[in-house]
PDB file of N, CA and C in Angstrom:
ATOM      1  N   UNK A   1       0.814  -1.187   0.000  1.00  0.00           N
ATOM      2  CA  UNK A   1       0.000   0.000   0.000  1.00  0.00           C
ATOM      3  C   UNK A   1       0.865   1.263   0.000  1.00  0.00           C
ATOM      4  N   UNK A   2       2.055   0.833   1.298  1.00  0.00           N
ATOM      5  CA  UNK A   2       2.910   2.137   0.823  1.00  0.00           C
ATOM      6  C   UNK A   2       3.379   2.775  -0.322  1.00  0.00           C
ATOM      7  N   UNK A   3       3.662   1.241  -0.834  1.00  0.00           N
ATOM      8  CA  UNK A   3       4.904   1.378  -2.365  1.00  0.00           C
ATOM      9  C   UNK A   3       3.784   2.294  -3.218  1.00  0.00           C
ATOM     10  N   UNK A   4       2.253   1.700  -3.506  1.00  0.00           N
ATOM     11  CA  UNK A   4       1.577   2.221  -4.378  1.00  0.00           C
ATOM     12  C   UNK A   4       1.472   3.856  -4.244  1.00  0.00           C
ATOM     13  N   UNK A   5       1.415   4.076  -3.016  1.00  0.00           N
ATOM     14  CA  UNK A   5       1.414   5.751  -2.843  1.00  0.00           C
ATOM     15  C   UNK A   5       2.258   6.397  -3.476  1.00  0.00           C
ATOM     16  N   UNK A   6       3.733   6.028  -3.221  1.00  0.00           N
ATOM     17  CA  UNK A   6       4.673   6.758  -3.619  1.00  0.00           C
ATOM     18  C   UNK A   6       5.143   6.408  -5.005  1.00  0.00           C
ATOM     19  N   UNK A   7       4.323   5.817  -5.789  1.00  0.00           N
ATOM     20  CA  UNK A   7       4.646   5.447  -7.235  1.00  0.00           C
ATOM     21  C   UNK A   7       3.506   6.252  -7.980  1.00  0.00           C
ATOM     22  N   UNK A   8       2.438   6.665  -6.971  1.00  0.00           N
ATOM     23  CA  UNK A   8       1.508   7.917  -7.568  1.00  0.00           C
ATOM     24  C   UNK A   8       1.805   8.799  -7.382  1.00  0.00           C
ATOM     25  N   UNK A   9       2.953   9.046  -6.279  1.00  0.00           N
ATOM     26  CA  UNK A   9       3.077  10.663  -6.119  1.00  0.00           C
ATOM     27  C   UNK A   9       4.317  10.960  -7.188  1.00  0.00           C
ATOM     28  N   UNK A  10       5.046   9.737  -7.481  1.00  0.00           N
ATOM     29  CA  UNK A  10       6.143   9.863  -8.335  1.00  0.00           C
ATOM     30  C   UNK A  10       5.777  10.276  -9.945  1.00  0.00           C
ATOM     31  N   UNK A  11       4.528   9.187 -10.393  1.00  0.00           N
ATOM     32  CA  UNK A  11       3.794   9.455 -11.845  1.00  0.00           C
ATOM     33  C   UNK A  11       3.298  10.850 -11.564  1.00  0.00           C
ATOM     34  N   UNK A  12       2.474  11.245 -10.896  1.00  0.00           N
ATOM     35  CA  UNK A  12       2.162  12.840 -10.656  1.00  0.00           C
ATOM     36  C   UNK A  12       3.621  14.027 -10.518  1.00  0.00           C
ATOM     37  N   UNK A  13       4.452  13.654  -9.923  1.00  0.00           N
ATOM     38  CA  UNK A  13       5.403  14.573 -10.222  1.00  0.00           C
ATOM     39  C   UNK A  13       6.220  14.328 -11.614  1.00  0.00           C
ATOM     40  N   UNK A  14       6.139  13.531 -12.212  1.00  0.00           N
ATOM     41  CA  UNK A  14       6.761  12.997 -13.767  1.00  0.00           C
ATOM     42  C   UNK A  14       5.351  14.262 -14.688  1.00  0.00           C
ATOM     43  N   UNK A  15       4.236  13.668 -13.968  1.00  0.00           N
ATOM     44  CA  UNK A  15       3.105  14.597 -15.156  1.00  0.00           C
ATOM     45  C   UNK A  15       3.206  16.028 -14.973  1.00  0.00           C
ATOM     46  N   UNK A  16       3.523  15.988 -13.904  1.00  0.00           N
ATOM     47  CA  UNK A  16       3.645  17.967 -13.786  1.00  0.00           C
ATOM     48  C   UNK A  16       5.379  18.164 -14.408  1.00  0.00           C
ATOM     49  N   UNK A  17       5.873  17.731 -13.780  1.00  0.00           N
ATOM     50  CA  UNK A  17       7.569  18.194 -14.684  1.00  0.00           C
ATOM     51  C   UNK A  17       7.282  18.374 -16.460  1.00  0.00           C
ATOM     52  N   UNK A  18       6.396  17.120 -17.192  1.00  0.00           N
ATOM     53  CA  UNK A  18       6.116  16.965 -18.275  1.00  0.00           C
ATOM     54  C   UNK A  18       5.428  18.193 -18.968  1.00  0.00           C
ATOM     55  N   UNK A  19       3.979  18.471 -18.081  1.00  0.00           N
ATOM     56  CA  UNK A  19       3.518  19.523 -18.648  1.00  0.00           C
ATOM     57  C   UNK A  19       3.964  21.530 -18.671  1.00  0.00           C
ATOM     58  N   UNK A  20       4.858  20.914 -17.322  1.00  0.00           N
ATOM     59  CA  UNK A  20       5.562  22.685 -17.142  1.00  0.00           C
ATOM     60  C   UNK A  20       6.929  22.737 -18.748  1.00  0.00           C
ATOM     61  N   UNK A  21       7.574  21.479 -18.378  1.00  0.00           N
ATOM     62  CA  UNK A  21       8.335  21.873 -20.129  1.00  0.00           C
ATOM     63  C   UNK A  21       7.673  22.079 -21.003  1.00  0.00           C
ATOM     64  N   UNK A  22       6.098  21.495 -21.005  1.00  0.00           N
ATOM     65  CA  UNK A  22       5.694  21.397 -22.504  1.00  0.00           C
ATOM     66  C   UNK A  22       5.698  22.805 -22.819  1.00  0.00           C
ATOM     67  N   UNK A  23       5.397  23.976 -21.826  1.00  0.00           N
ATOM     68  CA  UNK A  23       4.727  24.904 -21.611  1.00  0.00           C
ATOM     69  C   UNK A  23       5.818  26.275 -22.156  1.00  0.00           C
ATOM     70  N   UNK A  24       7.204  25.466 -21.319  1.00  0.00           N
ATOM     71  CA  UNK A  24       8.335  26.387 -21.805  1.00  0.00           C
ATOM     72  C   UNK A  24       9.077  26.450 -23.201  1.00  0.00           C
ATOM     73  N   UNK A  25       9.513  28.067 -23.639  1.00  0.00           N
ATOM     74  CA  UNK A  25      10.656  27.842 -25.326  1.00  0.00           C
ATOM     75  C   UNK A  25      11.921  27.597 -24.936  1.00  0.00           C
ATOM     76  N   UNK A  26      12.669  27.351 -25.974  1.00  0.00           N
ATOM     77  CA  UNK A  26      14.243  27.306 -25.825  1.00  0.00           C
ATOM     78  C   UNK A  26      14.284  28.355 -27.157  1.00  0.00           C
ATOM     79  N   UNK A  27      15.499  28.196 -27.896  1.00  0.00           N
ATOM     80  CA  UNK A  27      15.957  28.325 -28.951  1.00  0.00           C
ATOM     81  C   UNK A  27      15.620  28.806 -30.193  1.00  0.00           C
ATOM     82  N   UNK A  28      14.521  27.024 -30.382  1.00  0.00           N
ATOM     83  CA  UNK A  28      14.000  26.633 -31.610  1.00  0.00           C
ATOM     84  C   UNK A  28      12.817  26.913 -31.533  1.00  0.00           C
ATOM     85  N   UNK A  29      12.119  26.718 -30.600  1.00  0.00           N
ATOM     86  CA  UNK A  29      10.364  26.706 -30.535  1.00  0.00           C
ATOM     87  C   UNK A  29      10.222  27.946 -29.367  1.00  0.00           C
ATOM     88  N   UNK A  30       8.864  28.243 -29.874  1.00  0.00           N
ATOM     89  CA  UNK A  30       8.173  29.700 -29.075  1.00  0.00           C
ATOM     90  C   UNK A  30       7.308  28.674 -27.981  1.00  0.00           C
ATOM     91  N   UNK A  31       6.829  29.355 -27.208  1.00  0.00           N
ATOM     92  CA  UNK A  31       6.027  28.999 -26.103  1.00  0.00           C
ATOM     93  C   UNK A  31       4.609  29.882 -26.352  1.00  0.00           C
ATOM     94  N   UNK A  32       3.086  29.047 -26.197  1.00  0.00           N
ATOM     95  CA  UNK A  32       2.428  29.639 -26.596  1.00  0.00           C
ATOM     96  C   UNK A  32       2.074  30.956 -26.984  1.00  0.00           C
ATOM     97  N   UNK A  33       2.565  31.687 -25.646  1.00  0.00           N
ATOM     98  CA  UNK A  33       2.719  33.129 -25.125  1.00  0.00           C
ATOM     99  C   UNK A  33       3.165  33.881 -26.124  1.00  0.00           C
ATOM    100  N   UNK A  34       4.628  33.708 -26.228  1.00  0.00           N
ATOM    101  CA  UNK A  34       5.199  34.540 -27.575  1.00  0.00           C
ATOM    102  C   UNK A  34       4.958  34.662 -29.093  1.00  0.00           C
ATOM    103  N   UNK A  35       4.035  32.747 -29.041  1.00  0.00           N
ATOM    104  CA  UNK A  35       3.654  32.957 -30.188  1.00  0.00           C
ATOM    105  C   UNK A  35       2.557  33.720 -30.531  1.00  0.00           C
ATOM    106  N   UNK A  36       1.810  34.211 -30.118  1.00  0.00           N
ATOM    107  CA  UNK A  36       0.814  35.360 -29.253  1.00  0.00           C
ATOM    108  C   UNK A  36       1.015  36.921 -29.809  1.00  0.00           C
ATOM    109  N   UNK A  37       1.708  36.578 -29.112  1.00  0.00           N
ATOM    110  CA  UNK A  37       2.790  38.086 -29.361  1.00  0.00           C
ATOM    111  C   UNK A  37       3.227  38.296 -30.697  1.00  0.00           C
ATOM    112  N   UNK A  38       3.640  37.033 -31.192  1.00  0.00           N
ATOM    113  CA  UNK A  38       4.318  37.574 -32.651  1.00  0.00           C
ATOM    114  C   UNK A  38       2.848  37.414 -33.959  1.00  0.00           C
ATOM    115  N   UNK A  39       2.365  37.163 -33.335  1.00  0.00           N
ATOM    116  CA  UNK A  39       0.502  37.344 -34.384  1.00  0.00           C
ATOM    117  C   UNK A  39       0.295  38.041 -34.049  1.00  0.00           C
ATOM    118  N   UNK A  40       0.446  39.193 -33.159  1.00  0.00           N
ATOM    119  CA  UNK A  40      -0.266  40.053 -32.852  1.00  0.00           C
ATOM    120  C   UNK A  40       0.635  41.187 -33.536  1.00  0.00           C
ATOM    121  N   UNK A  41       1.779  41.677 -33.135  1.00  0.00           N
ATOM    122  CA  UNK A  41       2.445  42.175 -34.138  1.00  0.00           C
ATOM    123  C   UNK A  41       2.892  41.976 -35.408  1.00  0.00           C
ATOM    124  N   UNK A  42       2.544  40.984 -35.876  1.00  0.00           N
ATOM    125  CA  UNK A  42       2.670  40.914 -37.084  1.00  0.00           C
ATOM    126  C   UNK A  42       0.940  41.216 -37.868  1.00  0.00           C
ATOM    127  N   UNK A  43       0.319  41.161 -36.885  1.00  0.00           N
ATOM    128  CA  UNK A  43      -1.072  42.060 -37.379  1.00  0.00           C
ATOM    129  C   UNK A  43      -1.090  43.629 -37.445  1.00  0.00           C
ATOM    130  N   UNK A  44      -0.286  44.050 -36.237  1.00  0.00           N
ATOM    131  CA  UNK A  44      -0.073  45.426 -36.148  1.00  0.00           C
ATOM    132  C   UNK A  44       0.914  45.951 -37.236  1.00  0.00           C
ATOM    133  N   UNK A  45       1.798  45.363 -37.575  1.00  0.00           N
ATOM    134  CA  UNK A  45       2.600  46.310 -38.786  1.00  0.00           C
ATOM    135  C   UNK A  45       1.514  45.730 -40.047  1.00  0.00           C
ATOM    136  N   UNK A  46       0.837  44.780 -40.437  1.00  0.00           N
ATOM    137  CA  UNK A  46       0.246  44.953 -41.717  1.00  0.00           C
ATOM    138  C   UNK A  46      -0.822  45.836 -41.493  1.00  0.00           C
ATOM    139  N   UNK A  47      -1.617  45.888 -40.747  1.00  0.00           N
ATOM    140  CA  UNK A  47      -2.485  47.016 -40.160  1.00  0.00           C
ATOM    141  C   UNK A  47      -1.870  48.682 -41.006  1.00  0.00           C
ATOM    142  N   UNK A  48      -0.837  48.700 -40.135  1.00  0.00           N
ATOM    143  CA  UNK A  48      -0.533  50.116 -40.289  1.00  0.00           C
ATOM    144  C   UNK A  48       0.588  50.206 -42.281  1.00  0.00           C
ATOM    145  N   UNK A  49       0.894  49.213 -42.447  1.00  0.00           N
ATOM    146  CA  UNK A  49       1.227  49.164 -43.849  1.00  0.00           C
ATOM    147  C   UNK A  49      -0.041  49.296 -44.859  1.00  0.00           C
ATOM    148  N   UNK A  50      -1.150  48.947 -44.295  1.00  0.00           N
ATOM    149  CA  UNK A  50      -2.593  49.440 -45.184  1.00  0.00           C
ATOM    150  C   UNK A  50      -2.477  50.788 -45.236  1.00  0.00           C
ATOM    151  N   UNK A  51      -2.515  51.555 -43.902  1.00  0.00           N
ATOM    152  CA  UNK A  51      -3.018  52.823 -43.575  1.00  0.00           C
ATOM    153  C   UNK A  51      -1.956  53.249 -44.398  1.00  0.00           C
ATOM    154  N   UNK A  52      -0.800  53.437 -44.703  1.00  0.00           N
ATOM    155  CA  UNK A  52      -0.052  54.415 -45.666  1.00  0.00           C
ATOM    156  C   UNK A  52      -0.104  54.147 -47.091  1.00  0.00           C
ATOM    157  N   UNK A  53      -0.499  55.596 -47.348  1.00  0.00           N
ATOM    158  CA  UNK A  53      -0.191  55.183 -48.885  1.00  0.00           C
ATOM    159  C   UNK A  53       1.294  55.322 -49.386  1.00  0.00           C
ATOM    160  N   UNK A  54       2.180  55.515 -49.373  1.00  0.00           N
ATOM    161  CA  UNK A  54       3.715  55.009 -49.801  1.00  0.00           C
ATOM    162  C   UNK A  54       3.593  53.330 -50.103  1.00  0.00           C
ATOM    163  N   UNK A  55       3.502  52.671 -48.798  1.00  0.00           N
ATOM    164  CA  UNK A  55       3.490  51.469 -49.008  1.00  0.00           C
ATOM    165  C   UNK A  55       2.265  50.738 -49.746  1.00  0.00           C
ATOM    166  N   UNK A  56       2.695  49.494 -50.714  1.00  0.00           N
ATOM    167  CA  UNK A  56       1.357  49.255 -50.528  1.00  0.00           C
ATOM    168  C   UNK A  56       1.392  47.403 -50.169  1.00  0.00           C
ATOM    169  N   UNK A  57       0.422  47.233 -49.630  1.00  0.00           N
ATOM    170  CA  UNK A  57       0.765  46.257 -48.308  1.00  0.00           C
ATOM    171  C   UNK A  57       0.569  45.194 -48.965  1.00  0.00           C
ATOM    172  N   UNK A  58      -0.328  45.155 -49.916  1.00  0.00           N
ATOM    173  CA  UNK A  58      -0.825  43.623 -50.467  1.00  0.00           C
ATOM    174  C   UNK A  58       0.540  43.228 -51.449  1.00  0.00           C
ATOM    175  N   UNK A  59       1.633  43.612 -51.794  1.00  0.00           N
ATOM    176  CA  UNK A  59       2.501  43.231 -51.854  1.00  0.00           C
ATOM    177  C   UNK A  59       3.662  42.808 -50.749  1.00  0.00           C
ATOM    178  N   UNK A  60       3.565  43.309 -49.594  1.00  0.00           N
ATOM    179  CA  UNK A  60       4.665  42.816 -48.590  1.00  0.00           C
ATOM    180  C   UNK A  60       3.916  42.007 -47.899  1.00  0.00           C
ATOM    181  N   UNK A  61       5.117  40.721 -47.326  1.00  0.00           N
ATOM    182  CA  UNK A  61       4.807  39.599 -46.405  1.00  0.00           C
ATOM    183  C   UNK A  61       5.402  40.281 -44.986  1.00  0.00           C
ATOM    184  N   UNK A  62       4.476  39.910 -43.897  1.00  0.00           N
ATOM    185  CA  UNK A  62       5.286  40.319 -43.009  1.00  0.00           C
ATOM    186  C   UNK A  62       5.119  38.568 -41.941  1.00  0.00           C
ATOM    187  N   UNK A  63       5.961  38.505 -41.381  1.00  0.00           N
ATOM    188  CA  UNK A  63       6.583  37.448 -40.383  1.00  0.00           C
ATOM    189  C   UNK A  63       6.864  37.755 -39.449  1.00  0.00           C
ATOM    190  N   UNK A  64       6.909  37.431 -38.294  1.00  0.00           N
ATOM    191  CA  UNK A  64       7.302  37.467 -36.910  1.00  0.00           C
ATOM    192  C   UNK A  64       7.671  36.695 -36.022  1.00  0.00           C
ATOM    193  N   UNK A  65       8.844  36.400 -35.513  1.00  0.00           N
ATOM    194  CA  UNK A  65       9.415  35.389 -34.956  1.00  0.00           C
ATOM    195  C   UNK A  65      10.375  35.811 -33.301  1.00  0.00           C
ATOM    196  N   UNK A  66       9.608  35.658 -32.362  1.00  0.00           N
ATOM    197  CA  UNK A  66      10.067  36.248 -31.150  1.00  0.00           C
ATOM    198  C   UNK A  66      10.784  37.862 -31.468  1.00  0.00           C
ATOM    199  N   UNK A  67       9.628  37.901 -31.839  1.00  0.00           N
ATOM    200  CA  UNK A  67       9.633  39.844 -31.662  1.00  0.00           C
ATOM    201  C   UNK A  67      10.700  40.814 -33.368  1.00  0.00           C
ATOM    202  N   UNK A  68      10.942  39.712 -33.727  1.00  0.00           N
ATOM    203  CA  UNK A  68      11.816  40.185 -34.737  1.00  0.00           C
ATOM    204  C   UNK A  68      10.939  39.854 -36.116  1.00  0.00           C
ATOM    205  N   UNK A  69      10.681  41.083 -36.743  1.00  0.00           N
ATOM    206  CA  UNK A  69       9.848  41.145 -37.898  1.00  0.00           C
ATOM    207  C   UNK A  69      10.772  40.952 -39.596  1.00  0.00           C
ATOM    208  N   UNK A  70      10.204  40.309 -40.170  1.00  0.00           N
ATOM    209  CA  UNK A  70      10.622  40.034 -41.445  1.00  0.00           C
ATOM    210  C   UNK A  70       9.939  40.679 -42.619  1.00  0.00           C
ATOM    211  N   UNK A  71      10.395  41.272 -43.346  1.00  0.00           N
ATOM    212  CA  UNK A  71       9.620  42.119 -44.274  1.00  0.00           C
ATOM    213  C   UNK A  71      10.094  41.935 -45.888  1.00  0.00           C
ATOM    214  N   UNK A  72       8.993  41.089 -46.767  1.00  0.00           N
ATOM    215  CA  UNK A  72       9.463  40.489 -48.073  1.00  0.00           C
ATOM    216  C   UNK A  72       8.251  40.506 -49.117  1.00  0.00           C
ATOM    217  N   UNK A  73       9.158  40.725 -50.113  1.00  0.00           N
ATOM    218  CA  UNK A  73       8.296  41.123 -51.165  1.00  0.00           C
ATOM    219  C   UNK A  73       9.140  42.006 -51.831  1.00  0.00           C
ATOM    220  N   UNK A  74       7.832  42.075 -52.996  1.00  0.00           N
ATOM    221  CA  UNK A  74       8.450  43.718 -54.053  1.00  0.00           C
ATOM    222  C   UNK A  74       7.905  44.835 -53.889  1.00  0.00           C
ATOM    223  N   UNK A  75       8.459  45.801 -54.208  1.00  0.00           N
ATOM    224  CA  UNK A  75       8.034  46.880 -53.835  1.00  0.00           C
ATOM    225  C   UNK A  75       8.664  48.150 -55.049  1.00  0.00           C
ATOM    226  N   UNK A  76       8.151  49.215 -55.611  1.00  0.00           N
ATOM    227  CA  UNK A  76       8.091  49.727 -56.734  1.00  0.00           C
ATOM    228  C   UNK A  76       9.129  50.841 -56.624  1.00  0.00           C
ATOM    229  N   UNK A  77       9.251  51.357 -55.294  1.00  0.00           N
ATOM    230  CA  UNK A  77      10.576  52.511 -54.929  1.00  0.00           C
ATOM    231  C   UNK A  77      11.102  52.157 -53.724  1.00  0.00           C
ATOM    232  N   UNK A  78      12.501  52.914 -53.830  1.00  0.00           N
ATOM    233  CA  UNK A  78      12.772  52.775 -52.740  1.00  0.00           C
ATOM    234  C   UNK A  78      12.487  53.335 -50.983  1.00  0.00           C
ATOM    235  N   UNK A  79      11.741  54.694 -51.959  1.00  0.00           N
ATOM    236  CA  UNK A  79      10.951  55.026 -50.781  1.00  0.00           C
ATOM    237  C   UNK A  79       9.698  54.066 -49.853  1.00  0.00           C
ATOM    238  N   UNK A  80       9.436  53.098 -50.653  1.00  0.00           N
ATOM    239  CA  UNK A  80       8.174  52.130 -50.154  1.00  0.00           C
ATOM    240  C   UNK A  80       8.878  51.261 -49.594  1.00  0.00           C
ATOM    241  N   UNK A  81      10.422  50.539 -49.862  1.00  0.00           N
ATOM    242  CA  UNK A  81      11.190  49.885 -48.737  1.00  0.00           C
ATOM    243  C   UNK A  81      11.504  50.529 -47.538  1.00  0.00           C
ATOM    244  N   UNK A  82      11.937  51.672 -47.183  1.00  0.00           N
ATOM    245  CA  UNK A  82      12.452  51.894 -46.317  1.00  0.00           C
ATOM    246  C   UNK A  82      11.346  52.984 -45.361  1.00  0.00           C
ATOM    247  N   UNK A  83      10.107  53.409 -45.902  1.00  0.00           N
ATOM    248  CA  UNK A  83       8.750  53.223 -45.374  1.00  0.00           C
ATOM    249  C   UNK A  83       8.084  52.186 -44.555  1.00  0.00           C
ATOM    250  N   UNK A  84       8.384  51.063 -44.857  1.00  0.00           N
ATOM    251  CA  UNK A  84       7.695  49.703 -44.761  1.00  0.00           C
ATOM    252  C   UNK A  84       8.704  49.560 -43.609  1.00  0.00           C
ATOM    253  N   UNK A  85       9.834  49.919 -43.487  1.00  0.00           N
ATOM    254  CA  UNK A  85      10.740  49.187 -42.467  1.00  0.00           C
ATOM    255  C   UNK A  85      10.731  50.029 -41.394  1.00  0.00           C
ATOM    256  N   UNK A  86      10.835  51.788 -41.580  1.00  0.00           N
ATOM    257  CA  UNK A  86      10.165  52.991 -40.589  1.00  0.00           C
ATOM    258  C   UNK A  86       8.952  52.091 -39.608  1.00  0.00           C
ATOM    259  N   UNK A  87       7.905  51.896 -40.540  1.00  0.00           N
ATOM    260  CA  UNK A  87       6.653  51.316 -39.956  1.00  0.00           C
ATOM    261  C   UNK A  87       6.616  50.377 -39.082  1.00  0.00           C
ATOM    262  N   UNK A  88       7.392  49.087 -39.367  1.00  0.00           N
ATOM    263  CA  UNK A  88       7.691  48.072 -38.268  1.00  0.00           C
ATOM    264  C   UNK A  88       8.630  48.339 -37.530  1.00  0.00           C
ATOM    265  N   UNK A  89       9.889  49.032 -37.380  1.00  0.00           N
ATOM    266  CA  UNK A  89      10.062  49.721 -36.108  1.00  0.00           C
ATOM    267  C   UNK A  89       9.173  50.246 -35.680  1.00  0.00           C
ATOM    268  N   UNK A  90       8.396  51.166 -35.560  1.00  0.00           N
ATOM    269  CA  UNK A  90       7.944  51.745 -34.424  1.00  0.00           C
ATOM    270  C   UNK A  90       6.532  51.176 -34.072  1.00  0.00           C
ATOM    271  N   UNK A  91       6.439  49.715 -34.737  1.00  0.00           N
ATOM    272  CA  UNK A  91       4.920  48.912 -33.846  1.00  0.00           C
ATOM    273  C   UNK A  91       5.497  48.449 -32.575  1.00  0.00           C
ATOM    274  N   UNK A  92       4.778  48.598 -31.036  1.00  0.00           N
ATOM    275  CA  UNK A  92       5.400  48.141 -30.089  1.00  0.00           C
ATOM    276  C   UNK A  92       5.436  46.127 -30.098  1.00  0.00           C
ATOM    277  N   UNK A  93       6.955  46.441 -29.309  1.00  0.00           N
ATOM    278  CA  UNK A  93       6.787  44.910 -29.327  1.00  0.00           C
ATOM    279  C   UNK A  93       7.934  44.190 -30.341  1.00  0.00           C
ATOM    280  N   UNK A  94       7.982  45.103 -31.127  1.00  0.00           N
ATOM    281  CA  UNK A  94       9.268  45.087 -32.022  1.00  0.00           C
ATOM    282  C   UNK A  94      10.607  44.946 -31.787  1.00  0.00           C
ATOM    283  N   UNK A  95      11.103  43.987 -31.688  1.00  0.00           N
ATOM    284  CA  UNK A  95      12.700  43.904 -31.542  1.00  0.00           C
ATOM    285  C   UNK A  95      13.631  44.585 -32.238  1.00  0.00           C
ATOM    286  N   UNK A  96      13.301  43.838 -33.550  1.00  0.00           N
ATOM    287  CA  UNK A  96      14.280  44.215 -34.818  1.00  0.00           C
ATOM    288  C   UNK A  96      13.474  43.637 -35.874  1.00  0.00           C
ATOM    289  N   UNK A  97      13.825  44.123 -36.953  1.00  0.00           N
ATOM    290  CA  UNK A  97      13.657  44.291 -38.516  1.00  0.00           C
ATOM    291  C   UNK A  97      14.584  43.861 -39.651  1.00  0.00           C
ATOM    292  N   UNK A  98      14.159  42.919 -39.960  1.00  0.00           N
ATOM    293  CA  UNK A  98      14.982  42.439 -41.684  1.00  0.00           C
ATOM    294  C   UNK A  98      13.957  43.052 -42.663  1.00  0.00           C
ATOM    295  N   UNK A  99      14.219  43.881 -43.232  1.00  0.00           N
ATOM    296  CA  UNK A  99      13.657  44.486 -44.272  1.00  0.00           C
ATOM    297  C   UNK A  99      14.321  43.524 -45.332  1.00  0.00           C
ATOM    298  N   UNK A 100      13.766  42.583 -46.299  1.00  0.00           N
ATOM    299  CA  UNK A 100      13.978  42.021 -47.302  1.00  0.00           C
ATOM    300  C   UNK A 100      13.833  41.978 -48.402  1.00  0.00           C
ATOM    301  N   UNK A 101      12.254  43.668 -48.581  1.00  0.00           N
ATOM    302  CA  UNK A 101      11.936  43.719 -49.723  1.00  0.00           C
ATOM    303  C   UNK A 101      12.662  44.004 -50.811  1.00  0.00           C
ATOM    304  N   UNK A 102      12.191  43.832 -52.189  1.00  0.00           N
ATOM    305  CA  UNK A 102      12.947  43.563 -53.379  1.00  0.00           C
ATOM    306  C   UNK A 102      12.569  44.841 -53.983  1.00  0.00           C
ATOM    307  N   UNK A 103      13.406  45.719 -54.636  1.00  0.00           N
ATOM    308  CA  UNK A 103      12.994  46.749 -55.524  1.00  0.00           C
ATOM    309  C   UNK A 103      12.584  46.099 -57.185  1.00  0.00           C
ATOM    310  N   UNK A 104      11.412  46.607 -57.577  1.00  0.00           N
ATOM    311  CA  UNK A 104      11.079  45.909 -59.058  1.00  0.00           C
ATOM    312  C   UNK A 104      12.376  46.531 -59.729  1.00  0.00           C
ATOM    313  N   UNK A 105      12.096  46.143 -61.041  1.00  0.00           N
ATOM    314  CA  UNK A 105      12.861  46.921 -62.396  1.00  0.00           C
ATOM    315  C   UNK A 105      12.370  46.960 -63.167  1.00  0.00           C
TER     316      UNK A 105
END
């Protein structure tokens, strides 16, 4: 009866250790939370890439990956690249910026 106790309290502390990692990121993978965060800013800079006309948005991809925004596509001047990259700096929440867009020809 003893043994059985302490082989439930052992499986119960195995299930909680299990589910608190599941819960945490490292490296490679986000943790729900951040992934949160990076949909949400990556809603907020296409948001505000509508609202300007310089840019125009239905050509840029935007991405977000623990706070660091990716910005790809073509774009017709160079004023609409470096518009587009103004813009996602200053959405909060923003780390940093790879501006990747492509100038046409």
């Amino acid at each position: 009866m003893n043994q059985m106790r302490t082989l439930i309290r052992c499986l119960i502390g195995v299930a909680m250790l299990l589910a608190f990692t599941a819960c945490t990121s490292n490296q490679t993978t986000r943790s729900t939370g951040i992934y949160v965060d990076d949909k949400v800013i990556t809603t907020k800079v296409k948001s505000e890439l509508i609202r300007n006309e310089v840019t125009k948005a239905m050509q840029i991809e935007v991405e977000t990956y623990r706070g660091v925004v990716q910005l790809s596509g073509f774009v017709d001047t160079e004023e609409s690249k470096e518009t587009a990259g103004q813009i996602a700096k200053g959405v909060e929440g923003v780390v940093d910026v790879k501006n990747d867009l492509i100038l046409r020809q």
